[in-house]
Protein backbone atom coordinates (compact mmCIF):
# COMPACT_ATOMS: atom_id res chain seq x y z
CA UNK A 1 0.00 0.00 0.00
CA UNK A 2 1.38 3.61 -0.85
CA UNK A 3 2.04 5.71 2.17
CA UNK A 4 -0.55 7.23 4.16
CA UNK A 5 -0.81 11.07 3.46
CA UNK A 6 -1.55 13.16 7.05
CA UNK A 7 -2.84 16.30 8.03
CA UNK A 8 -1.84 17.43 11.69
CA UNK A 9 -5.01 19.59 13.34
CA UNK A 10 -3.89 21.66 16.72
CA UNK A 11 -4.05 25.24 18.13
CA UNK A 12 -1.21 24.40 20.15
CA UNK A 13 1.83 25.45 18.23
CA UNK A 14 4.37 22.59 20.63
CA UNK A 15 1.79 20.30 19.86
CA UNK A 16 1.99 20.34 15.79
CA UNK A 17 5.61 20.01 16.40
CA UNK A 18 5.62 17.17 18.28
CA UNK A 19 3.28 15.12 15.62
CA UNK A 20 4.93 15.94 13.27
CA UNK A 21 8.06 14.52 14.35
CA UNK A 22 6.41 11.43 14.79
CA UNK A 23 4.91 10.77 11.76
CA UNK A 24 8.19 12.15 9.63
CA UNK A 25 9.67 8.97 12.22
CA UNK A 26 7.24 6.46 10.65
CA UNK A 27 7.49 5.07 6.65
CA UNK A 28 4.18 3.85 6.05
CA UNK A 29 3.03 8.00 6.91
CA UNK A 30 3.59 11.14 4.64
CA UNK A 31 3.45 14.51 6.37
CA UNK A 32 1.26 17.25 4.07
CA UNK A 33 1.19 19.76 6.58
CA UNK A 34 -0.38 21.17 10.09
CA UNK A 35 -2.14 24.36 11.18
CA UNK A 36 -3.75 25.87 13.86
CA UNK A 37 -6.74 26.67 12.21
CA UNK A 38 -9.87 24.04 12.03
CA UNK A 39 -11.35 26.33 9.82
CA UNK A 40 -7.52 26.27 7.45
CA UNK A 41 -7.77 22.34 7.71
CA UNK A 42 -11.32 22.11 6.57
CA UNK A 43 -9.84 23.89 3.44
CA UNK A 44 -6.88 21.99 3.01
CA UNK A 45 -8.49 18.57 3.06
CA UNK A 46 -10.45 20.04 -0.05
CA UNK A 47 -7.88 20.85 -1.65
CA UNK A 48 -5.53 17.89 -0.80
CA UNK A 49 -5.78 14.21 -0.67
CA UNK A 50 -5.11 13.28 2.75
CA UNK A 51 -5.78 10.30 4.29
CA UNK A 52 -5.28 10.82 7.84
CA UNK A 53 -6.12 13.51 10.32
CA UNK A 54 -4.61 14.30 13.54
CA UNK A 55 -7.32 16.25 15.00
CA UNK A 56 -7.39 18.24 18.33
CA UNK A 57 -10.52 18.42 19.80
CA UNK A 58 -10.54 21.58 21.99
CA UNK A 59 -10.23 24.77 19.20
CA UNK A 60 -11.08 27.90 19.23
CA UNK A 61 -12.92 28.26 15.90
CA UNK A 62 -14.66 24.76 15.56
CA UNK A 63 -14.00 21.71 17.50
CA UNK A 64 -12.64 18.59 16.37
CA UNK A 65 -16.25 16.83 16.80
CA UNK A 66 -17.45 19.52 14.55
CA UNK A 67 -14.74 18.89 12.12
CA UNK A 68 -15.74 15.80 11.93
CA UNK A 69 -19.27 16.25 11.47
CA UNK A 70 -18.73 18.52 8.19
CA UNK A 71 -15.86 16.35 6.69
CA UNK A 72 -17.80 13.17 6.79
CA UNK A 73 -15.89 10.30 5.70
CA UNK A 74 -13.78 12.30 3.31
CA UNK A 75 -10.62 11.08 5.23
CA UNK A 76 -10.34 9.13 8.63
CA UNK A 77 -9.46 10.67 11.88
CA UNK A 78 -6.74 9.75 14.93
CA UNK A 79 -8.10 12.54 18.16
CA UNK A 80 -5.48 14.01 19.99
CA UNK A 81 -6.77 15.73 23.37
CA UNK A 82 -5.90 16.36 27.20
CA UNK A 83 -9.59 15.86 28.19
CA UNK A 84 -10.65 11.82 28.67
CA UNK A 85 -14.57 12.78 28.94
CA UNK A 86 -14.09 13.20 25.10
CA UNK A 87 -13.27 9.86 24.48
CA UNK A 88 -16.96 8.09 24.39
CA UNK A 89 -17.65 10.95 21.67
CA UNK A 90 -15.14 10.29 19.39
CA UNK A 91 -15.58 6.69 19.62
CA UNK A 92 -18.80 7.29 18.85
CA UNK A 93 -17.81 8.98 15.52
CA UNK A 94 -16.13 5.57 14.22
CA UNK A 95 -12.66 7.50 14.70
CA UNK A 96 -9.45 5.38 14.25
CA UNK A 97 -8.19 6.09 17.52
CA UNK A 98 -7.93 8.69 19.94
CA UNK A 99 -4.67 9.69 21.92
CA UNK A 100 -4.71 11.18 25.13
CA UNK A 101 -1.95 14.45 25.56
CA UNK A 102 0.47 14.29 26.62
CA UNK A 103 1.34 11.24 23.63
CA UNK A 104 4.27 9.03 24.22
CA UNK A 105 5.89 7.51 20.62
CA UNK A 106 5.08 4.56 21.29
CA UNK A 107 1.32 5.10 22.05
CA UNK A 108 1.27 7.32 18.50
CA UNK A 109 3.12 4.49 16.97
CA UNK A 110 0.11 2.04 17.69
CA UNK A 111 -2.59 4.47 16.75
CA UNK A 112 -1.04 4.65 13.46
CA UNK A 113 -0.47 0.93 12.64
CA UNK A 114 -4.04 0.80 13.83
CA UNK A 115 -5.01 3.38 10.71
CA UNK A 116 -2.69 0.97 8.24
CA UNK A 117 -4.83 -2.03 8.91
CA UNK A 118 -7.62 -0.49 8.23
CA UNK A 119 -6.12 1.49 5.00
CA UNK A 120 -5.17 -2.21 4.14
CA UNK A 121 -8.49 -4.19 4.78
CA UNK A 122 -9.98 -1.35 2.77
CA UNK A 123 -7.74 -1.80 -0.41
CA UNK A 124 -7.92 -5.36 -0.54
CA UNK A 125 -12.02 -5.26 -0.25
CA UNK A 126 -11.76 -2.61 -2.97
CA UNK A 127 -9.23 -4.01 -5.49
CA UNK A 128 -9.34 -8.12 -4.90
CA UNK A 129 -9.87 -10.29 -6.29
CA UNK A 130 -10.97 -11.70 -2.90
CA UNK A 131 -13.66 -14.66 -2.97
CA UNK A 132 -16.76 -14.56 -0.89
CA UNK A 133 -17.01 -17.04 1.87
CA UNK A 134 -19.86 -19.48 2.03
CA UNK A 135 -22.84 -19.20 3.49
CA UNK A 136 -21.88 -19.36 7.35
CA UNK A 137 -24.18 -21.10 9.80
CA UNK A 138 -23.64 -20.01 13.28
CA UNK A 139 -21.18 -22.65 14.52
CA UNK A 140 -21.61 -24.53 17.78
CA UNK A 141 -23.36 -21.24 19.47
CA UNK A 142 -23.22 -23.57 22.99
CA UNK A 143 -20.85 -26.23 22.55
CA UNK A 144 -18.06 -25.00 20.47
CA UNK A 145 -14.88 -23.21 21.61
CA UNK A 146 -13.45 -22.43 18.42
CA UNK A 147 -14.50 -20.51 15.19
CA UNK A 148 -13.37 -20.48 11.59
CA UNK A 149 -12.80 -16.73 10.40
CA UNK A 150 -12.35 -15.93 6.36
CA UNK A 151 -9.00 -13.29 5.71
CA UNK A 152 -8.49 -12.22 2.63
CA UNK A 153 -6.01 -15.00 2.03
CA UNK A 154 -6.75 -18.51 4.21
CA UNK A 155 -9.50 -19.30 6.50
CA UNK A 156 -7.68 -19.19 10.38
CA UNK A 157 -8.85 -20.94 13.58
CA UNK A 158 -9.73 -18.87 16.25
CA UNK A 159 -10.04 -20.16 19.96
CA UNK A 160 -13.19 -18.59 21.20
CA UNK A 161 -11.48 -18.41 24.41
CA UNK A 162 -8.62 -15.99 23.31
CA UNK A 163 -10.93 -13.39 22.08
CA UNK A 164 -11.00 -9.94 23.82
CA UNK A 165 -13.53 -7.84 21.62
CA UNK A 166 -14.24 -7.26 18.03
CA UNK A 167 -14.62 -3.94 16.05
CA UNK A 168 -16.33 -3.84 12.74
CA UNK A 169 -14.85 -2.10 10.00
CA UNK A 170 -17.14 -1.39 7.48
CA UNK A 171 -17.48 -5.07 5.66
CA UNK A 172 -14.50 -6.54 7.75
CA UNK A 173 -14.13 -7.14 11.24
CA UNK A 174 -11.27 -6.78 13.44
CA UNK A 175 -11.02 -10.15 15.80
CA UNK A 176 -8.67 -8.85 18.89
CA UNK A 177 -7.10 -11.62 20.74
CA UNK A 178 -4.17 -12.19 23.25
CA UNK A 179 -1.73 -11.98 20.71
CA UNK A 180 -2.99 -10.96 17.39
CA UNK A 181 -5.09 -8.81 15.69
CA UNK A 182 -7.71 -10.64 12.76
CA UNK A 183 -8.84 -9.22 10.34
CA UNK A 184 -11.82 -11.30 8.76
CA UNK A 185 -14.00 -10.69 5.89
CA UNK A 186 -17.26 -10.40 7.31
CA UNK A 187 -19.78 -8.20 8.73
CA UNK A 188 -20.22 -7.68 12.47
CA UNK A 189 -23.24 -8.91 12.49
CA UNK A 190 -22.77 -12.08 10.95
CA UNK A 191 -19.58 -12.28 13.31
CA UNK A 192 -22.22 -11.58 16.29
CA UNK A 193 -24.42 -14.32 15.01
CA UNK A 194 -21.45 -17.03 15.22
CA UNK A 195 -20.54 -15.72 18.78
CA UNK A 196 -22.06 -17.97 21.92
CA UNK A 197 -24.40 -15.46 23.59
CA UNK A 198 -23.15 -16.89 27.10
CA UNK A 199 -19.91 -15.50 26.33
CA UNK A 200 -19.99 -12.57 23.63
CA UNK A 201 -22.39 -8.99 23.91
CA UNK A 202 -22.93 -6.30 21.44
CA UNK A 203 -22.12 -2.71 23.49
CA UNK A 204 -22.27 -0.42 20.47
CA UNK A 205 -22.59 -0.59 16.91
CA UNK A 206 -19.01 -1.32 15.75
CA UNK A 207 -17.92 -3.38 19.15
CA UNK A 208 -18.69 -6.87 20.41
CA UNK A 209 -16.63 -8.17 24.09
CA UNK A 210 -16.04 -11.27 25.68
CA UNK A 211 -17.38 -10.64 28.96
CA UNK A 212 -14.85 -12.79 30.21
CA UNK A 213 -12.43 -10.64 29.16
CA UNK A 214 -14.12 -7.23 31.05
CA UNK A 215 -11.52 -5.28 33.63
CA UNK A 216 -14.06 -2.61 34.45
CA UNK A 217 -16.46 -0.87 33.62
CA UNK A 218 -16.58 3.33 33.71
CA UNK A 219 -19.85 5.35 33.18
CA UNK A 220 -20.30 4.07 29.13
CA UNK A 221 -16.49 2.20 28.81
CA UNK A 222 -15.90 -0.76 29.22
CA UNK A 223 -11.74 -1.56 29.75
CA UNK A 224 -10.36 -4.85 28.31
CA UNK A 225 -6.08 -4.37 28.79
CA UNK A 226 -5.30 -1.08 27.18
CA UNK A 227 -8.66 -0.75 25.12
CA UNK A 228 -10.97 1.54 25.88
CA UNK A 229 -14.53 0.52 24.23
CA UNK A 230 -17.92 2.51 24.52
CA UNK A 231 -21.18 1.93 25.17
CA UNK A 232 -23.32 2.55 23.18
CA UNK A 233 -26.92 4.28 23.99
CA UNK A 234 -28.98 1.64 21.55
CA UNK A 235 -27.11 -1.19 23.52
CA UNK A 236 -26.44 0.37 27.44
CA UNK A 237 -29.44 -1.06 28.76
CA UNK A 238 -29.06 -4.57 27.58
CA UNK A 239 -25.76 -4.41 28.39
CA UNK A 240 -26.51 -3.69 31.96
CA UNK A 241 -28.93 -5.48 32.45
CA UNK A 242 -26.73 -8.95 31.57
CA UNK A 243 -24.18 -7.86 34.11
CA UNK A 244 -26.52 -7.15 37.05
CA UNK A 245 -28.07 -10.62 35.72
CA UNK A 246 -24.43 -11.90 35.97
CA UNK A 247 -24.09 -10.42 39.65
CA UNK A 248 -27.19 -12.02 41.03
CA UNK A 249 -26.13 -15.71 39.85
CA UNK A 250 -22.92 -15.39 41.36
């Protein structure tokens, strides 16, 4: 895949500096340019292909929600912000990421491989030739504790138990496990149909978790290791319910 092209979206003048410097560090990522100006951006990404934004979310002009809201889909979107009660927002926005200030390398460098996969799983949906799986039953809903998951290349096993969540990309999901990421050429709701309901739960549109694999739950996140996954409204009430269900039983 060619490089990804980025745009870097802050008022702070330190903080374009800093992003930059990371992504002129990484060779999958092509700097374009920064400003300080939402309003500057807006007119650069119609102007420019880019591919990427690194967008602040507290601005003086327009926010980075709003941003959002008036670019569409034209180009995806990492958040970069010193406020965490703006994470559940973005998320729900279908954002790639979102990176809390101050951002260590190494937590910008995993946001961005994160935007790669899905620049890949895109590409390959959209240029092939990939061949459509079978018709999938739901396998083994109770008694199974492994599934068989179509990439674009082989079909993988996948031990039910080593699942932490899934996020659904457009046509493809993204199976998260101990050790790997998987991405699978499917749907998430056909991937929520071959999930055992004992073990797997929608939370929002784009996320399903093992409930197995639940830390803790905050307000509308739920924390699995270092991922932070929201709650959605449509789903929050099912969702709770289960666990208080889960409570009384124990």
């Amino acid at each position: 895949m060619k490089t990804i092209r980025c745009l870097v979206v802050d008022d702070k003048p330190l903080a374009l500096d800093i992003l930059t410097d990371y992504i002129n560090k990484i060779d999958f990522l092509e700097f374009v340019g920064s400003t300080t100006s939402a309003l500057e951006a807006l007119k650069i990404v119609e102007r420019e292909q880019i591919d990427l934004l690194f967008l602040d979310i507290q601005m003086p002009e327009l926010t980075g929600i709003q941003v959002m809201k008036i670019l569409g889909d034209k180009c995806r979107v990492i958040l970069t912000t010193a406020y965490t009660e703006y994470a559940l927002e973005g998320y729900e926005h279908n954002v790639v990421d979102y990176l809390l200030k101050p951002i260590a390398f190494d937590r910008f460098y995993k946001a961005a491989q994160k935007a790669r996969q899905q620049f890949e799983a895109t590409h390959a949906q959209v240029t092939g030739p990939v061949i459509p799986p079978p018709e999938e039953k739901p396998v083994g809903k109770a008694t199974r504790d492994i599934i068989f998951v179509k990439t674009e290349y082989k079909i993988v096993k996948v031990r039910l138990d080593d699942i932490l969540y899934v996020e659904g990309l457009q046509n493809y999901v993204s199976i998260y496990t101990h050790s790997e990421r998987i991405l699978s050429l499917r749907n998430i709701k056909k991937m929520q149909e071959q999930l055992p309901e004992s073990q797997f739960v929608r939370v929002h549109k784009s996320y399903i978790v093992s409930l197995d694999k639940i830390d803790s739950i905050e307000r509308s996140r739920i924390f699995i290791g270092d991922a932070v996954i929201p709650v959605g409204d449509t789903y929050k009430e099912n969702f709770l319910t289960l666990i208080e269900h889960m409570n009384s039983n124990n």
